[in-house]
PDB file of N, CA and C in Angstrom:
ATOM      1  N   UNK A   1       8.808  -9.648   2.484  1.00  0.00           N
ATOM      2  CA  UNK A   1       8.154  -8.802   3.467  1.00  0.00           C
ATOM      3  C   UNK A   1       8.593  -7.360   3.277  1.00  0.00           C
ATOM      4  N   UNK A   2       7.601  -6.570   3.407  1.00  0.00           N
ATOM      5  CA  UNK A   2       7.986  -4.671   2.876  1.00  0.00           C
ATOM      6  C   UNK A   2       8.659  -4.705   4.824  1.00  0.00           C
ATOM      7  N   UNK A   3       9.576  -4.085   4.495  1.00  0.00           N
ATOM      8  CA  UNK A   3      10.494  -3.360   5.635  1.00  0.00           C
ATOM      9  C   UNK A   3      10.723  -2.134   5.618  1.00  0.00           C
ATOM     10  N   UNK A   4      10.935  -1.561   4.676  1.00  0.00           N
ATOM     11  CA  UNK A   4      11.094   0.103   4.690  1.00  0.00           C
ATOM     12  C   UNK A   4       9.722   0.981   4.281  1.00  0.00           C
ATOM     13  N   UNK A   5       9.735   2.149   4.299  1.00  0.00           N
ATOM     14  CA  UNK A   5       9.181   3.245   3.746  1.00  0.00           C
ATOM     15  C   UNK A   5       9.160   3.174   2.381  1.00  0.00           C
ATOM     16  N   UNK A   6      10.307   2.711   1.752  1.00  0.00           N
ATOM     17  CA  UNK A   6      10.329   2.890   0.272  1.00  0.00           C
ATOM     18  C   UNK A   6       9.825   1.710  -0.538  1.00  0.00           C
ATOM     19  N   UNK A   7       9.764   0.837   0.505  1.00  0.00           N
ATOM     20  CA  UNK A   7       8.930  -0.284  -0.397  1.00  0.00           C
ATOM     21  C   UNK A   7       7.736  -0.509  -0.088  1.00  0.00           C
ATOM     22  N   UNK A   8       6.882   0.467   0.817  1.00  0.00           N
ATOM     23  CA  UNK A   8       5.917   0.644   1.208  1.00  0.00           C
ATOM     24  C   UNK A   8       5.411   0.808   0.262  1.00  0.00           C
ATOM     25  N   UNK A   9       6.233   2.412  -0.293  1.00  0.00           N
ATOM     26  CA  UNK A   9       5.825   3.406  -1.209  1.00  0.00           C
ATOM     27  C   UNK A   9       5.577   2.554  -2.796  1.00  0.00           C
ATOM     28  N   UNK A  10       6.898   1.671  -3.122  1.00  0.00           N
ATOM     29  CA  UNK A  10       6.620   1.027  -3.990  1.00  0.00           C
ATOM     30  C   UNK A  10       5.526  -0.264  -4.367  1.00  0.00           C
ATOM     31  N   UNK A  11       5.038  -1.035  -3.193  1.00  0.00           N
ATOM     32  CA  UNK A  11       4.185  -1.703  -3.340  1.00  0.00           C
ATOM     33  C   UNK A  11       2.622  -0.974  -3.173  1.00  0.00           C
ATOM     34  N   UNK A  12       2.320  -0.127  -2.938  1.00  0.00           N
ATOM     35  CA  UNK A  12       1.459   0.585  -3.179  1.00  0.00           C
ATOM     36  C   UNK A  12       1.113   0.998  -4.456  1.00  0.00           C
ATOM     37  N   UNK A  13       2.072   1.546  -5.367  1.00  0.00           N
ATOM     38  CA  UNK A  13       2.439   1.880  -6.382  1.00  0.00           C
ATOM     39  C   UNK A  13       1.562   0.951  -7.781  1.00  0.00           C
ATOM     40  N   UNK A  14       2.657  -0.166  -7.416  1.00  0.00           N
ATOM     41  CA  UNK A  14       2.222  -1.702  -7.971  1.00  0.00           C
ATOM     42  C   UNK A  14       1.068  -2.251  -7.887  1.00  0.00           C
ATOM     43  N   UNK A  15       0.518  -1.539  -6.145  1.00  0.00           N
ATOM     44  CA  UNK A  15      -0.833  -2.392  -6.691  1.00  0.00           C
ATOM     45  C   UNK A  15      -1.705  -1.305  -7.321  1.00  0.00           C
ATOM     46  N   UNK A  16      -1.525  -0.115  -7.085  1.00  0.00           N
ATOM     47  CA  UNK A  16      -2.665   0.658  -8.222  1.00  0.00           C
ATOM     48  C   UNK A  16      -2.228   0.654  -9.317  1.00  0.00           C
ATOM     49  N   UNK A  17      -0.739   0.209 -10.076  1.00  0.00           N
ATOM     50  CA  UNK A  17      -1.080  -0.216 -11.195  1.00  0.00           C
ATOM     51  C   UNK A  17      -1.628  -1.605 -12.142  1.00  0.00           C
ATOM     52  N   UNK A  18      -1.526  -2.687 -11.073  1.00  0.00           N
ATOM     53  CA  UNK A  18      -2.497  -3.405 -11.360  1.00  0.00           C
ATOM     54  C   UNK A  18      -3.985  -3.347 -11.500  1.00  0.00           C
ATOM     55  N   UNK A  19      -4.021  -2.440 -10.676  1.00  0.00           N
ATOM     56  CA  UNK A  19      -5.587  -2.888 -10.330  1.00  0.00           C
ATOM     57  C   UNK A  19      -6.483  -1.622 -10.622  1.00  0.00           C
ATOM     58  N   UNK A  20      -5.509  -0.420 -10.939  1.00  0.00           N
ATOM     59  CA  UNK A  20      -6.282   1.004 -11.195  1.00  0.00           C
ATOM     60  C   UNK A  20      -6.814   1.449 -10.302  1.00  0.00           C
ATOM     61  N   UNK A  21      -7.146   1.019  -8.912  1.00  0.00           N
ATOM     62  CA  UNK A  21      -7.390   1.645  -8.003  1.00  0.00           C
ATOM     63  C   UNK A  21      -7.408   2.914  -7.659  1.00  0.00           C
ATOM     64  N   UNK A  22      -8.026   3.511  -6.834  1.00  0.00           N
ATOM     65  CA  UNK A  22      -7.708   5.437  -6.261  1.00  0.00           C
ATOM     66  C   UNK A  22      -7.374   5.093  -5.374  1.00  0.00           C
ATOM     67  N   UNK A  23      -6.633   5.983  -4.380  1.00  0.00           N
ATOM     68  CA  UNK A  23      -6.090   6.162  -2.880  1.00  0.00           C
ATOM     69  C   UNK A  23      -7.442   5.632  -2.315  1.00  0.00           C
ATOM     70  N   UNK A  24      -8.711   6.297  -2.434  1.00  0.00           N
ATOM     71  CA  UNK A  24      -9.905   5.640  -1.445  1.00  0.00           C
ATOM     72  C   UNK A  24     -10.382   4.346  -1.666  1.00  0.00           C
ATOM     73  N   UNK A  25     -10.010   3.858  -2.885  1.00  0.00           N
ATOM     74  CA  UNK A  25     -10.202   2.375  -2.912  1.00  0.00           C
ATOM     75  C   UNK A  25      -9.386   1.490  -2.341  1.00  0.00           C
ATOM     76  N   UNK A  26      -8.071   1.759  -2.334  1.00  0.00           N
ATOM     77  CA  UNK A  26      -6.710   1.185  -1.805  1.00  0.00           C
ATOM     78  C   UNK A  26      -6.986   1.290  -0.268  1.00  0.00           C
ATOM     79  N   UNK A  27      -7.268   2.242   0.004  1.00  0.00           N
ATOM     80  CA  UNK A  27      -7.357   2.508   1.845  1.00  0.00           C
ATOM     81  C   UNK A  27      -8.170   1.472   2.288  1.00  0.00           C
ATOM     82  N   UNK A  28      -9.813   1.425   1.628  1.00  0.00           N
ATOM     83  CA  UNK A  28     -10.681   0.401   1.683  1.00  0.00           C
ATOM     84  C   UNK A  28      -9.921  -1.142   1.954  1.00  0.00           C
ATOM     85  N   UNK A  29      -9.466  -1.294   0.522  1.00  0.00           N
ATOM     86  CA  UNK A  29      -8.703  -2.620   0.527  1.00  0.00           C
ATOM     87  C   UNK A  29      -8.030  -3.121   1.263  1.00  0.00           C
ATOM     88  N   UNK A  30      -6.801  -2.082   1.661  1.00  0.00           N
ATOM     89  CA  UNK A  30      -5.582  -2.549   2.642  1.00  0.00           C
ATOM     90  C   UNK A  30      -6.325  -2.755   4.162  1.00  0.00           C
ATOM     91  N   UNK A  31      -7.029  -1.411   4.398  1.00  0.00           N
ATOM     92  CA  UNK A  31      -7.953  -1.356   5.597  1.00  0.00           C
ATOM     93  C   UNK A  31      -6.735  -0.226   6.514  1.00  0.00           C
ATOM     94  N   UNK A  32      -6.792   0.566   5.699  1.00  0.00           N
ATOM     95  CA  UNK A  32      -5.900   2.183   6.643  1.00  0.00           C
ATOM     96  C   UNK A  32      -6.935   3.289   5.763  1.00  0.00           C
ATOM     97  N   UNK A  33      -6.660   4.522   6.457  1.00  0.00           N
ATOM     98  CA  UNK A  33      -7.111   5.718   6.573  1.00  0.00           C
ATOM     99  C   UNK A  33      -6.747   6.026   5.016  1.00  0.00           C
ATOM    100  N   UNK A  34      -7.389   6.532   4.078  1.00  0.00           N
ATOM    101  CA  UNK A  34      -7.465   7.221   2.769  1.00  0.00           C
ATOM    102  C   UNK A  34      -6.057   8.301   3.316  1.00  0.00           C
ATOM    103  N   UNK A  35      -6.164   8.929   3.990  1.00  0.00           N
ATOM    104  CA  UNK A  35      -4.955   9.760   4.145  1.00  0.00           C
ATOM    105  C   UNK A  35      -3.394   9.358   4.658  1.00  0.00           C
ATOM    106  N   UNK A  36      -3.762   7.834   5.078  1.00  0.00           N
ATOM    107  CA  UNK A  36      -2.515   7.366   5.342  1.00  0.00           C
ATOM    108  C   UNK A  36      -1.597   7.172   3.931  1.00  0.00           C
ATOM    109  N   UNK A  37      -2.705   6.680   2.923  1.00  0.00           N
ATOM    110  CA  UNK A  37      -2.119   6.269   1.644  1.00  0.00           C
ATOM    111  C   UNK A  37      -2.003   7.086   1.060  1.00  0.00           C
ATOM    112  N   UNK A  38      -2.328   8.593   0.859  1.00  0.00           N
ATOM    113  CA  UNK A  38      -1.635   9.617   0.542  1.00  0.00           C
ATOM    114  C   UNK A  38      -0.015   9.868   0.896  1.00  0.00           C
ATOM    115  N   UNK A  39       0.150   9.996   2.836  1.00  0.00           N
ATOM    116  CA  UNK A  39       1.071  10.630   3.288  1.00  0.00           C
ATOM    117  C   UNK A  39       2.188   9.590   2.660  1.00  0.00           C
ATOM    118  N   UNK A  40       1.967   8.169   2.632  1.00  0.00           N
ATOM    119  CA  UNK A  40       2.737   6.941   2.176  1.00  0.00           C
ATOM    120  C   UNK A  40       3.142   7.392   0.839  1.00  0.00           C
ATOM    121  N   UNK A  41       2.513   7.620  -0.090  1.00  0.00           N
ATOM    122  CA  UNK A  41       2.843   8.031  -0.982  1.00  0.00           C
ATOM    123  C   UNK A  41       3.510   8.805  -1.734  1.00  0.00           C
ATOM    124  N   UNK A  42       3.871   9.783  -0.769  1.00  0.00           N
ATOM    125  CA  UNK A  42       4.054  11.327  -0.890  1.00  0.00           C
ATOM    126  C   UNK A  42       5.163  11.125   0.247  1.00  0.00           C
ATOM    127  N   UNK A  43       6.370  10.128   0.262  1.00  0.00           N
ATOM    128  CA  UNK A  43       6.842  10.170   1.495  1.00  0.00           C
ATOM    129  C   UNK A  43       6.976  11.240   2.406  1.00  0.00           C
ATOM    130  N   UNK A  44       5.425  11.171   2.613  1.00  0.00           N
ATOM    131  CA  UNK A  44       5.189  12.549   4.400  1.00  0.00           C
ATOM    132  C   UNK A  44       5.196  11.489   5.277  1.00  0.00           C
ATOM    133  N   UNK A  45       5.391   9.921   5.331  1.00  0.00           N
ATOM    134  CA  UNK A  45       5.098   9.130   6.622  1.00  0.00           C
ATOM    135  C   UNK A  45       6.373   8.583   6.458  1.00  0.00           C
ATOM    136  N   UNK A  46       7.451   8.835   7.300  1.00  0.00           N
ATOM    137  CA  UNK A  46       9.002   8.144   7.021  1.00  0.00           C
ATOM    138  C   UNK A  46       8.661   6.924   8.188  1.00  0.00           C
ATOM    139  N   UNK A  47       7.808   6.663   8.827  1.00  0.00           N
ATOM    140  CA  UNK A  47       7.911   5.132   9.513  1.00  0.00           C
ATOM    141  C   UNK A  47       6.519   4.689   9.956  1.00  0.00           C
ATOM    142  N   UNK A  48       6.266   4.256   8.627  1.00  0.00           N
ATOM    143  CA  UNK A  48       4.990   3.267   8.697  1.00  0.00           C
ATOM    144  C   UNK A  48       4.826   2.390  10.003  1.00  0.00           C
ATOM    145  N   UNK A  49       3.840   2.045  10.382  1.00  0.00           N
ATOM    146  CA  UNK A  49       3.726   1.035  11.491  1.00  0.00           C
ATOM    147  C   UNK A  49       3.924  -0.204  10.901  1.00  0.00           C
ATOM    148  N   UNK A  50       4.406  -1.096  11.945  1.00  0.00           N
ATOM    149  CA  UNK A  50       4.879  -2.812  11.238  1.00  0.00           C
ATOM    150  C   UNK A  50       3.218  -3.263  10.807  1.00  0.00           C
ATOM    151  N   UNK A  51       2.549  -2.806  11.389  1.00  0.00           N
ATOM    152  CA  UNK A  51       1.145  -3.745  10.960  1.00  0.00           C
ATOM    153  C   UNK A  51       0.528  -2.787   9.883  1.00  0.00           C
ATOM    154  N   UNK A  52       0.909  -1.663   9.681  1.00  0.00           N
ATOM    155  CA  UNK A  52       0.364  -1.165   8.212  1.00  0.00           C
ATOM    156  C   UNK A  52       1.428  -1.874   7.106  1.00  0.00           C
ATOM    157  N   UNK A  53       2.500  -2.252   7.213  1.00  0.00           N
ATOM    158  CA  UNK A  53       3.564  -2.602   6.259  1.00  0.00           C
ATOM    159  C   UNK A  53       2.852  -4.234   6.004  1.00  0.00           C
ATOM    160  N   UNK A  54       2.554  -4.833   7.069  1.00  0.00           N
ATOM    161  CA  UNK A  54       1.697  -5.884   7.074  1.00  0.00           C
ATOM    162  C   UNK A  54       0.477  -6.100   5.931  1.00  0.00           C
ATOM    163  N   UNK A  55      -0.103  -5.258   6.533  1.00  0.00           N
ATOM    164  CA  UNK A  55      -1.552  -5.219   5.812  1.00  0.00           C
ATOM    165  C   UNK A  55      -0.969  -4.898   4.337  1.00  0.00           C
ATOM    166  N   UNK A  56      -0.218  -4.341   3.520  1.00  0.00           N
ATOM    167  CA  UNK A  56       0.083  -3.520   2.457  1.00  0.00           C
ATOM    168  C   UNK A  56       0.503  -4.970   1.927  1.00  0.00           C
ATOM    169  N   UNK A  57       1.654  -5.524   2.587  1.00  0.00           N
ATOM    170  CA  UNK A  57       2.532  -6.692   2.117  1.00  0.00           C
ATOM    171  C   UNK A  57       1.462  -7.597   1.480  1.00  0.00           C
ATOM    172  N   UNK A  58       0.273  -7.761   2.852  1.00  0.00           N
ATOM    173  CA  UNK A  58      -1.031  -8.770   2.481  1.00  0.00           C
ATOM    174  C   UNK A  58      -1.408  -8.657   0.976  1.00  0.00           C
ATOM    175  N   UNK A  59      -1.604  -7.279   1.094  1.00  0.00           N
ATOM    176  CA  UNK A  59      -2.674  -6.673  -0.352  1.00  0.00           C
ATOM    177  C   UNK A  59      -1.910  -6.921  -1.490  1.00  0.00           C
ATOM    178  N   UNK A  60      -0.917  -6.725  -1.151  1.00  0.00           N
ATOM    179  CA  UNK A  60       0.295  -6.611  -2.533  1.00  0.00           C
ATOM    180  C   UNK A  60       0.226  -8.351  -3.288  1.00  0.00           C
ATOM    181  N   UNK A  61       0.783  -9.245  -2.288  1.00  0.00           N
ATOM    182  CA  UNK A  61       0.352 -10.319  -2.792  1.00  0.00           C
ATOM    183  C   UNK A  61      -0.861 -10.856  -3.319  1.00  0.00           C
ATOM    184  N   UNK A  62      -2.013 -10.413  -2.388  1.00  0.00           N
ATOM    185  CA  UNK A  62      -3.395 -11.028  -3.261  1.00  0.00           C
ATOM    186  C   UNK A  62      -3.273 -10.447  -4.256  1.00  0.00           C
ATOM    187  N   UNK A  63      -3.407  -9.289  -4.921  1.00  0.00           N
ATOM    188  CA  UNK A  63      -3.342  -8.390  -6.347  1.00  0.00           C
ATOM    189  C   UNK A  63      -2.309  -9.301  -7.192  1.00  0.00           C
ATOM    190  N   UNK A  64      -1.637  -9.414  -6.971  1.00  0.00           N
ATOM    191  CA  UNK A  64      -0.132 -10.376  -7.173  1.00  0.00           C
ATOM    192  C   UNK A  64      -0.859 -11.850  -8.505  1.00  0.00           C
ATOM    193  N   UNK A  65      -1.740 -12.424  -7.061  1.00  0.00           N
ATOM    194  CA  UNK A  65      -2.102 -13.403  -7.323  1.00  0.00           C
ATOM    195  C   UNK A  65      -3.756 -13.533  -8.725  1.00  0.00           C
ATOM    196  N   UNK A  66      -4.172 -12.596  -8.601  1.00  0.00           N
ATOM    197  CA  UNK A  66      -5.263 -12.076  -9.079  1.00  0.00           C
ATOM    198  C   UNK A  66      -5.004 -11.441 -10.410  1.00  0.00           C
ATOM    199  N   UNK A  67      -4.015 -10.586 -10.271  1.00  0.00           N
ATOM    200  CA  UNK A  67      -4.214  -9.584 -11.551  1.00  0.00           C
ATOM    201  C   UNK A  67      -2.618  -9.680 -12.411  1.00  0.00           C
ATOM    202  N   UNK A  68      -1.537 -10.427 -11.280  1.00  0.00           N
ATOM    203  CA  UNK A  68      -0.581 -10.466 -12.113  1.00  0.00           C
ATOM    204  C   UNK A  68      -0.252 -11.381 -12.780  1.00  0.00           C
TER     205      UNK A  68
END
């Protein structure tokens, strides 16, 4: 389960390099704001909400399962 900021940052990471994704495709996917996955990225968001860390955790595994 992602718990911090930094593994937010890193499973995000992971899944656009699986999957080549852009920030607006990823936002789509996870189901957050195109600019959330910027600020995530760019640690400008030091405390993600538990249900965006959720949704991310979700995504991370399906990609996981799919492409890794």
């Amino acid at each position: 389960m992602i718990e911090t900021a930094k593994q937010v940052k890193e499973a995000l990471a992971e899944i656009q390099a699986l999957t080549g994704w852009t920030n607006s495709r990823l936002a789509d996917k996870v189901g957050v704001h195109r600019s959330s996955i910027g600020r995530l990225l760019t640690d400008e968001a030091e405390n993600p909400s538990l249900l965006t860390m959720e949704k991310i955790d979700k995504e991370l595994k399906r990609v996981r399962k799919v492409h890794g």
